[in-house]
Structure formats: structure tokens, C-alpha cells
N, C-alpha and C. Protein backbone atom coordinates (compact mmCIF):
# COMPACT_ATOMS: atom_id res chain seq x y z
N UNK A 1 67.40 8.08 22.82
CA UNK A 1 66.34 8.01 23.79
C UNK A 1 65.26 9.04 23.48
N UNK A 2 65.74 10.10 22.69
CA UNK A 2 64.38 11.37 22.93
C UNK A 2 64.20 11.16 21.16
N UNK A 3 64.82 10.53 20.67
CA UNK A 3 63.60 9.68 19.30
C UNK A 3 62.60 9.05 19.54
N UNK A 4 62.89 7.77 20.37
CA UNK A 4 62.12 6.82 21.23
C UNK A 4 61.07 7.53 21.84
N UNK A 5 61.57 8.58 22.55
CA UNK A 5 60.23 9.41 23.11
C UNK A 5 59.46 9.74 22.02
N UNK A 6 59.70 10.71 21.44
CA UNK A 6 59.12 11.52 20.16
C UNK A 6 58.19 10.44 19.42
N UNK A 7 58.65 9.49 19.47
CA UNK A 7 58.17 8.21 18.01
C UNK A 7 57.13 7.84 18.99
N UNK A 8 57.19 7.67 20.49
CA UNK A 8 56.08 7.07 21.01
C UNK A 8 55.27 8.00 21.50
N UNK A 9 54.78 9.13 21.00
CA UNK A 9 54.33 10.63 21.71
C UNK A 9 53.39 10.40 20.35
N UNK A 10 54.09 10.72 19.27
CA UNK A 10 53.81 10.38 17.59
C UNK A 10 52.64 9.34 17.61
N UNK A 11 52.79 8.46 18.28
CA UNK A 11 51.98 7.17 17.95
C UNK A 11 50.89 7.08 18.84
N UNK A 12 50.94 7.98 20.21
CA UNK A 12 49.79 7.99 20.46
C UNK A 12 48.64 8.98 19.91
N UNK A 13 49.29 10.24 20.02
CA UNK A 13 48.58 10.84 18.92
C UNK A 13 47.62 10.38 17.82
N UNK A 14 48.53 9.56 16.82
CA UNK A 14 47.98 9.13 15.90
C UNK A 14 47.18 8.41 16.52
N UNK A 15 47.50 7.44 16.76
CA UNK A 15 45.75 6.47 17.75
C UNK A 15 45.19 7.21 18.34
N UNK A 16 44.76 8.09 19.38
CA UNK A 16 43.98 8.90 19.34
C UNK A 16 42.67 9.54 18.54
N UNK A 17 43.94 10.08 17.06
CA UNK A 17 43.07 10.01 16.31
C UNK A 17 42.14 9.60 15.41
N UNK A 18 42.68 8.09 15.51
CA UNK A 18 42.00 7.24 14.61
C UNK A 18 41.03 6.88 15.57
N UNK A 19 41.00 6.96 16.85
CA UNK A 19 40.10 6.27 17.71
C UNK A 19 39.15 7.58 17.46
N UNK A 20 39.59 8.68 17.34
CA UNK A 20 37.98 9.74 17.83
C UNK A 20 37.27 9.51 16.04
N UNK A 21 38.50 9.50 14.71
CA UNK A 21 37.57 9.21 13.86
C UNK A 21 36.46 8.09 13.64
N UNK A 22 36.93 7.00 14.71
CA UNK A 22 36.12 5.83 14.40
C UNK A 22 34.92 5.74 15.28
N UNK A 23 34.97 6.54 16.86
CA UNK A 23 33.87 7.33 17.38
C UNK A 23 33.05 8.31 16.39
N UNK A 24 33.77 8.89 15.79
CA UNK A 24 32.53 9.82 14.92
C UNK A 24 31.75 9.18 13.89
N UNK A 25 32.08 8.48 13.29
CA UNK A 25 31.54 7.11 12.94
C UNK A 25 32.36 7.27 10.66
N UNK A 26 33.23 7.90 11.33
CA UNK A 26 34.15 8.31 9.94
C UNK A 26 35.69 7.31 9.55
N UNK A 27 36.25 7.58 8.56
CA UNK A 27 37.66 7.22 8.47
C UNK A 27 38.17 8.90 8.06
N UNK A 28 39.32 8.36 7.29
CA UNK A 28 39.97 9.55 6.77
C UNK A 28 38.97 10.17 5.18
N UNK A 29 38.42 9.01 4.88
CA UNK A 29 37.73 9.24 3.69
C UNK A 29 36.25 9.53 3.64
N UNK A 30 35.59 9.41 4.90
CA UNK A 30 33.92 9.41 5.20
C UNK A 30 33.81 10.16 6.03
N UNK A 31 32.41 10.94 6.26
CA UNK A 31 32.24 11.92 7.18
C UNK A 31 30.63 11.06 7.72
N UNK A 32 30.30 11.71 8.55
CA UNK A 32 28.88 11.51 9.22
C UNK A 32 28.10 13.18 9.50
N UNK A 33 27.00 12.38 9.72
CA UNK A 33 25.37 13.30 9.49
C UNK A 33 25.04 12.87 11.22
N UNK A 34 24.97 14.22 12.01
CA UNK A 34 24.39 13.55 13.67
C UNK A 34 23.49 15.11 13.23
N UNK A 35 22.37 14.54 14.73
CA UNK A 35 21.76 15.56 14.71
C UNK A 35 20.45 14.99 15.59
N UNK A 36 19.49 16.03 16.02
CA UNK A 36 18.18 15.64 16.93
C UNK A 36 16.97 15.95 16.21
N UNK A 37 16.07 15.05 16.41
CA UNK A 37 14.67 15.88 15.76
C UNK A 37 13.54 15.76 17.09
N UNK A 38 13.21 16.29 16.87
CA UNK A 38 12.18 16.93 17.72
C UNK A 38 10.86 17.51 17.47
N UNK A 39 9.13 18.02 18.11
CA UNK A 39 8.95 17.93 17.97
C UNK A 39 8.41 19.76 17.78
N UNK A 40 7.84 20.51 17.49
CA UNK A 40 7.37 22.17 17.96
C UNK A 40 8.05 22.93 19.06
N UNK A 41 7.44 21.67 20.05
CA UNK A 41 7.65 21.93 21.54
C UNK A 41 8.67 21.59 22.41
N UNK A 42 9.82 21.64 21.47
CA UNK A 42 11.61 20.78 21.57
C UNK A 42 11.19 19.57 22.54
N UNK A 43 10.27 18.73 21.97
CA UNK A 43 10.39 17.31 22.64
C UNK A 43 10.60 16.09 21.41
N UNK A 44 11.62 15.62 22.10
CA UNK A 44 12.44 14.70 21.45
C UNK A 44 11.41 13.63 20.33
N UNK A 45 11.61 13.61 19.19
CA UNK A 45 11.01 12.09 18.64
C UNK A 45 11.26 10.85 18.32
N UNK A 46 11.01 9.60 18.70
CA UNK A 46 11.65 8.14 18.54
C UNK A 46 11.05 7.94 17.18
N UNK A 47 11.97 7.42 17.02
CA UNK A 47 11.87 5.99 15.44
C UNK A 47 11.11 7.46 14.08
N UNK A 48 12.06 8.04 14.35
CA UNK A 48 11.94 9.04 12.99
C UNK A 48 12.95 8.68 11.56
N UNK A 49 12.22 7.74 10.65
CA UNK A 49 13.28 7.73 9.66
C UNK A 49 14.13 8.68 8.81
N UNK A 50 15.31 8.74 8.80
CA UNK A 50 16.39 9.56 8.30
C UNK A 50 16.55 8.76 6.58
N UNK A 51 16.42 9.82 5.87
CA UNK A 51 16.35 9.88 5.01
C UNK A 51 17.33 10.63 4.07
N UNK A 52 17.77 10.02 3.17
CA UNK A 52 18.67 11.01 2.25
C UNK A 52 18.08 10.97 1.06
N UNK A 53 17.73 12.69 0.41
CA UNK A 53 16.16 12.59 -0.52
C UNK A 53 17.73 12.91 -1.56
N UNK A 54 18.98 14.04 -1.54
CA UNK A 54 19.53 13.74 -2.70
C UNK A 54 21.04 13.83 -2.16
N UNK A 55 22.31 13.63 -3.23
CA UNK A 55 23.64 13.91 -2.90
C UNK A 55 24.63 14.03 -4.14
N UNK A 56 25.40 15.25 -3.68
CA UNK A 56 26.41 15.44 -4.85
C UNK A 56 27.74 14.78 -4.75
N UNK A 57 27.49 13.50 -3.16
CA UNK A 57 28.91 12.63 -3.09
C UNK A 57 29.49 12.01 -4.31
N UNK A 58 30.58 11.67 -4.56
CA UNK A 58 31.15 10.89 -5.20
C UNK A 58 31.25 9.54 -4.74
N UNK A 59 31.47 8.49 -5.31
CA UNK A 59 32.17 7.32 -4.71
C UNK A 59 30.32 6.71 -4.63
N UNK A 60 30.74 5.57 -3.90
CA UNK A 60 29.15 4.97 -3.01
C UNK A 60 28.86 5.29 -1.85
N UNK A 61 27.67 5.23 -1.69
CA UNK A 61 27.12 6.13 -0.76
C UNK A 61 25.94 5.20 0.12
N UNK A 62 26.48 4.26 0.99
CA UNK A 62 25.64 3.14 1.47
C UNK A 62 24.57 3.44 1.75
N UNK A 63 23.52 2.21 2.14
CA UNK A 63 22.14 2.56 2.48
C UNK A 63 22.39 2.58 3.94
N UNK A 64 21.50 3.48 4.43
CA UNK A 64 21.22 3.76 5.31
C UNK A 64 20.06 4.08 5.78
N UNK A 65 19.77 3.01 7.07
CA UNK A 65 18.72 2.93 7.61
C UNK A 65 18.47 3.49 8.97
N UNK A 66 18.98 4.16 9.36
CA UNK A 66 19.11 5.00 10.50
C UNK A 66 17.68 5.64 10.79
N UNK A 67 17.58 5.72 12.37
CA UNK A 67 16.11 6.08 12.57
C UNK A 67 16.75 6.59 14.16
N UNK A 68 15.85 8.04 14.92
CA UNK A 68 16.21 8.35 15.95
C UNK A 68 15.69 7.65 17.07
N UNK A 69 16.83 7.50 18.11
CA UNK A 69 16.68 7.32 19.45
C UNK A 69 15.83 7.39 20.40
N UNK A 70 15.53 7.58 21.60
CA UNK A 70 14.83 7.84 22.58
C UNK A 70 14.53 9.27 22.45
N UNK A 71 15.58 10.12 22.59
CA UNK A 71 15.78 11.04 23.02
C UNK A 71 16.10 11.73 21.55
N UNK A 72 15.68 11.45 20.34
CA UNK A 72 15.46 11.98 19.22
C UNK A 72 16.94 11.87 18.67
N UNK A 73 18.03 11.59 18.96
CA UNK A 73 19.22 11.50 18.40
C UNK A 73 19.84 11.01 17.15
N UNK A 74 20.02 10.89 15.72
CA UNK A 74 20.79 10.14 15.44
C UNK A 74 21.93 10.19 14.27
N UNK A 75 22.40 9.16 13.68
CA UNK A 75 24.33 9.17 13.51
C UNK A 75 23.89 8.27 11.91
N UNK A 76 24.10 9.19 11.45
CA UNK A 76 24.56 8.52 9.60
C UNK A 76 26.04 8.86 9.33
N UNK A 77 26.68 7.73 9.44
CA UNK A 77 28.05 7.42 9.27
C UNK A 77 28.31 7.00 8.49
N UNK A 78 29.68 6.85 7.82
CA UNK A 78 30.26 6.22 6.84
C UNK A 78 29.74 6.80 5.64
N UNK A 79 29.81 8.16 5.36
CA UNK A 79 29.08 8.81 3.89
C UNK A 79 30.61 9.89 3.21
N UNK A 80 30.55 9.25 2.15
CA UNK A 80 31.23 9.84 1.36
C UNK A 80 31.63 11.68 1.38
N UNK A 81 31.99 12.26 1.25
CA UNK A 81 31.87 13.56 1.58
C UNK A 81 31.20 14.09 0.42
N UNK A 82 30.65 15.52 -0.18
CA UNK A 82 29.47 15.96 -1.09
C UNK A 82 28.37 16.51 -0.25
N UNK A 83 27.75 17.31 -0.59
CA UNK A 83 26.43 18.09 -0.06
C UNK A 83 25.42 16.98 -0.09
N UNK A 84 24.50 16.72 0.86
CA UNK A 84 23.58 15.92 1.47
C UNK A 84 22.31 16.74 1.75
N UNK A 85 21.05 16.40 0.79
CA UNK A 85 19.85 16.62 1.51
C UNK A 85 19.01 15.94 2.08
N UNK A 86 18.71 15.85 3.44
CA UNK A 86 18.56 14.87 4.33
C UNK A 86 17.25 15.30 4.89
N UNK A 87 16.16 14.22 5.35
CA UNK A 87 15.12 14.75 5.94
C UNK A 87 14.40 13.72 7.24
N UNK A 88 13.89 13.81 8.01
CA UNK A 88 13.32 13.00 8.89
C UNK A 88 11.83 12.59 8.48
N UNK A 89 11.56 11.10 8.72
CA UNK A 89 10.20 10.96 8.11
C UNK A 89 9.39 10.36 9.18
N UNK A 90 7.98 10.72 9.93
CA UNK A 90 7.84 10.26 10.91
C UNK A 90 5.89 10.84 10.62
N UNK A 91 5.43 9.21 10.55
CA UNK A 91 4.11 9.33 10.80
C UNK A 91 3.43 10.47 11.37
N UNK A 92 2.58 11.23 11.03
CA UNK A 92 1.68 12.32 11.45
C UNK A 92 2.76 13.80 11.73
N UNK A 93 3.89 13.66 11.07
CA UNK A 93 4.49 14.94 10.95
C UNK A 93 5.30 15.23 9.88
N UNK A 94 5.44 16.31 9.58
CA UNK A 94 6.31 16.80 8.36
C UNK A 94 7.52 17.86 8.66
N UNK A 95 8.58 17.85 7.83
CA UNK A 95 9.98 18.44 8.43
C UNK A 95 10.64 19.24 6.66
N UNK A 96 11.09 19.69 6.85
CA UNK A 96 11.89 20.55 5.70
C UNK A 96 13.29 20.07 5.56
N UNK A 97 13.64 19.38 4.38
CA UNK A 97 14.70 19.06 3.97
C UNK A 97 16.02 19.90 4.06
N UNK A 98 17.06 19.11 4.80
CA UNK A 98 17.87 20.42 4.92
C UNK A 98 18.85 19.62 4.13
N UNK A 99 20.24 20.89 4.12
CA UNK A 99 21.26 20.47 2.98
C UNK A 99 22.66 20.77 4.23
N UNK A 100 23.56 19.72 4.49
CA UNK A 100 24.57 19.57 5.11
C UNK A 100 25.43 19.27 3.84
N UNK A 101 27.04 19.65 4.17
CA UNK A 101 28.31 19.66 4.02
C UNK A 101 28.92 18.29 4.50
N UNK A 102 29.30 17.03 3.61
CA UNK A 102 29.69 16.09 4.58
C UNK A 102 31.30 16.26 4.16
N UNK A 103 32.59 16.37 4.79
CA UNK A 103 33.98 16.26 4.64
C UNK A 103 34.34 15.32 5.40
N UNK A 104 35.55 15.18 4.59
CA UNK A 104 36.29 13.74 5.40
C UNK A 104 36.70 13.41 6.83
N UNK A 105 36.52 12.51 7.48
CA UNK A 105 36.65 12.48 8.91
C UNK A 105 36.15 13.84 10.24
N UNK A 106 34.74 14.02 9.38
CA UNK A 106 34.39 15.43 10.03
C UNK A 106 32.90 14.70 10.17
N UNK A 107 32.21 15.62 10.86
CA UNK A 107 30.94 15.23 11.98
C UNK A 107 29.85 16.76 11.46
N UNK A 108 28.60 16.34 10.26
CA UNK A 108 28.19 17.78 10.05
C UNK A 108 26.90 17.65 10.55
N UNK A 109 26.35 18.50 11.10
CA UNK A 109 24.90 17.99 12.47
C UNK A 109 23.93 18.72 11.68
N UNK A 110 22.75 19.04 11.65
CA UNK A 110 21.33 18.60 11.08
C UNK A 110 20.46 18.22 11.88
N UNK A 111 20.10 19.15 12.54
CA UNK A 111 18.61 19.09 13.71
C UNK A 111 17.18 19.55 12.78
N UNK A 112 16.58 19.33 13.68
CA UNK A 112 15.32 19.26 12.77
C UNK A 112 14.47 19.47 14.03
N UNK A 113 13.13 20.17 13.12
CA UNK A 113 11.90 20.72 13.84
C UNK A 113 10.79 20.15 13.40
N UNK A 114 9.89 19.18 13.42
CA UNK A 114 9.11 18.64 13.07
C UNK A 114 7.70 19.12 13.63
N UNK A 115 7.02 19.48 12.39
CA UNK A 115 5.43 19.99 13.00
C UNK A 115 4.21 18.90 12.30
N UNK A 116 3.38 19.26 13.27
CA UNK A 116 2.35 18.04 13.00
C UNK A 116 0.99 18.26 11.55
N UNK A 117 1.42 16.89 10.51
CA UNK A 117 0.83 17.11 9.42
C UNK A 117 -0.37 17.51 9.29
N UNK A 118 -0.75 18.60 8.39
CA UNK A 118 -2.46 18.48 8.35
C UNK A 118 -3.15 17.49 7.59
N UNK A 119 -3.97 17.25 7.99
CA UNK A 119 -5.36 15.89 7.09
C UNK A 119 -5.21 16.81 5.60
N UNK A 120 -4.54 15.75 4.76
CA UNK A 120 -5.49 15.95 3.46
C UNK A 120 -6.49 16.50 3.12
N UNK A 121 -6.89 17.67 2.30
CA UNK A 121 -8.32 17.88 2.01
C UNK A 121 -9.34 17.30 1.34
N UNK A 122 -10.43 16.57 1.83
CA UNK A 122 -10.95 15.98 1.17
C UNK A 122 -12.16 16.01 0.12
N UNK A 123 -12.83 15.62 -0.49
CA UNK A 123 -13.68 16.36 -1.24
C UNK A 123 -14.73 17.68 -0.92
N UNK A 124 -14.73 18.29 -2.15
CA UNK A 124 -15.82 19.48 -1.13
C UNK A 124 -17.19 19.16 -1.47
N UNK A 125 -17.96 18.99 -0.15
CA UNK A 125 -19.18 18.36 -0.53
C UNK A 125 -20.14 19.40 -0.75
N UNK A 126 -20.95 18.86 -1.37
CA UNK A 126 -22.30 20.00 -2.56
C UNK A 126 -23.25 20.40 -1.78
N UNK A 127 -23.74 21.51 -1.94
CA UNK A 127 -24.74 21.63 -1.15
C UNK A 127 -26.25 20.72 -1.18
N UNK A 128 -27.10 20.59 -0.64
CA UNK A 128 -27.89 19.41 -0.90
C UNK A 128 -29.16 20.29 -1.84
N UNK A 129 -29.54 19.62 -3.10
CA UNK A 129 -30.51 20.17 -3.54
C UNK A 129 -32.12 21.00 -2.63
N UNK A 130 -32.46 21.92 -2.80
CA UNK A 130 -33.52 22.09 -2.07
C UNK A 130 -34.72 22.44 -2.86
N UNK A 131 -35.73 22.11 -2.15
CA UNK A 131 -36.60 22.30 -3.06
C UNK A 131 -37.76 23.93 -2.77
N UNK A 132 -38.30 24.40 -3.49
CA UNK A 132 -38.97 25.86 -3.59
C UNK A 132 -40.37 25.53 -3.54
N UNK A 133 -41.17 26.63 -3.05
CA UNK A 133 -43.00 26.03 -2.80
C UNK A 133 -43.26 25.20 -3.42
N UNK A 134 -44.08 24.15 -3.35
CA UNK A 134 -44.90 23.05 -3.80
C UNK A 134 -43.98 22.20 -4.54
N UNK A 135 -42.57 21.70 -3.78
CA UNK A 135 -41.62 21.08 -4.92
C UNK A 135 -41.36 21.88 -6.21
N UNK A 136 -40.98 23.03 -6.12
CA UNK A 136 -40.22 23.43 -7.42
C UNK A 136 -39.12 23.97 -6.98
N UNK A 137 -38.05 23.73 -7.64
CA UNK A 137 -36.41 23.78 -7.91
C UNK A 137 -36.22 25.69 -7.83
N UNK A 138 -35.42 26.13 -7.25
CA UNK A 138 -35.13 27.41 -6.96
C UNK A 138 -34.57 27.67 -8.53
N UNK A 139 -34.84 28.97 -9.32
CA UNK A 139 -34.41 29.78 -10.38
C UNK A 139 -35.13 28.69 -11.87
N UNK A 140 -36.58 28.08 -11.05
CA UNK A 140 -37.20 27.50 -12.44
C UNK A 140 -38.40 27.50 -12.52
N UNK A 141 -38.83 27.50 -13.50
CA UNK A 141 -40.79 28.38 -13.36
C UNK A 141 -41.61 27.05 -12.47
N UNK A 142 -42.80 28.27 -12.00
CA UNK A 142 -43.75 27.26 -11.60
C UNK A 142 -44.07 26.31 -12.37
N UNK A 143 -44.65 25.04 -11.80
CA UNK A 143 -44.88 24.00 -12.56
C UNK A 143 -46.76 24.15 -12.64
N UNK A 144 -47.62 24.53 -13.64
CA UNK A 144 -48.80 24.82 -13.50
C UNK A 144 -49.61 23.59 -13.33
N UNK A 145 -50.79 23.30 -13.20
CA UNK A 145 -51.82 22.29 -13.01
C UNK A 145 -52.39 22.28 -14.33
């Protein structure tokens, strides 16, 4: 009878844990990337694409199209474990690539601070020719009659 117990104590456990790995969005062999982006002024940003610019995982390493939430949130799951540099990409702002730790059936978070891009510089415009008494060009002799 206290096998029976033990074996069914055992087994919930184990489900348990397979249930919180499959909440984290892992197995025994994949880890996940969570995390918030936001904006200067810790306000949340929607539809920020998540990006993975490089990785020293092994194995394959699915695509992922993940983009944040309402409330700036979001969950890249199912990634091989290996160092991850990951970045958020979001119209009219720019963010600094960070580098997370992904391990197996583990959850490594990656928030982000996003500040707002500056305009391109665009050409530098010339000063406008001017002209010197009677139409003559500054640093060129008078023009005589």
C-alpha cells in the first residue's frame, strides 16, 4: 500500500512538471526567451518584432515570429539552449541587442528599453552663392568697364 502511495505521489510530481515545462513554453530539451519592452517612460510597446540577430545553439533553432503584446510582453519558446542575441524591432525606435543564456526547460527573460530613433541626417545644404557690389563674386577682382 505505501508503494502505491509513493508511485502515485511520484507521478504527480512528474506531471506537474511536465505541465509547468509546457507552460514555460519548453520541454526537457528547449528553453524560452520572455521578457517586456517598453518605451523611455516604462510604457509598454505593442507589435514590437523580436528578433534573433545571432546564436551559439546547437541543433535547429525555429523561426520565430513573435511580436509583443498589449502590454509589451513576449514568449520565444521552443529554442534550443546556446547564448542568444536578441533584439526588439519597432518602427520609429531603436533598442540594444542583448545576449541571454537559453538552458533546457528553463525560462531566460530579456526586457528591453526602447528610445525613440533620430531622423537620418540628411544632406548638408550649401550656402547660397552671393553676390559683392555691382554683381561681383566675393574674393574676385572687380570686373572693369
Amino acid at each position: 500500500m505505501q508503494t502505491l502511495l509513493v508511485a502515485a505521489a511520484l507521478a504527480a510530481v512528474v506531471g506537474t512538471a511536465a505541465g509547468c515545462l509546457e507552460q514555460s513554453g519548453g520541454s526537457a530539451r528547449t528553453g524560452a526567451i520572455v521578457g517586456t519592452v517598453r518605451d523611455e517612460k516604462k510604457r509598454p510597446l505593442e507589435d514590437a518584432r523580436m528578433l534573433i540577430v545571432s546564436t551559439t545553439a546547437t541543433g535547429e533553432v525555429p523561426e520565430i515570429l513573435e511580436t509583443t503584446n498589449a502590454r509589451g510582453h513576449y514568449h520565444m519558446n521552443g529554442l534550443p539552449p546556446g547564448w542568444y542575441t536578441i533584439r526588439p524591432a519597432l518602427d520609429g525606435y531603436t533598442a540594444t541587442p542583448r545576449r541571454v543564456l537559453v538552458r533546457p526547460g528553463r525560462q531566460a527573460r530579456a526586457d528591453f528599453a526602447m528610445k525613440p530613433a533620430r531622423p537620418e541626417p540628411g544632406p548638408v545644404p550649401r550656402s547660397p552663392k552671393r553676390d559683392g557690389p555691382e554683381g561681383e563674386t566675393p574674393g574676385q577682382e572687380p570686373r572693369r568697364p
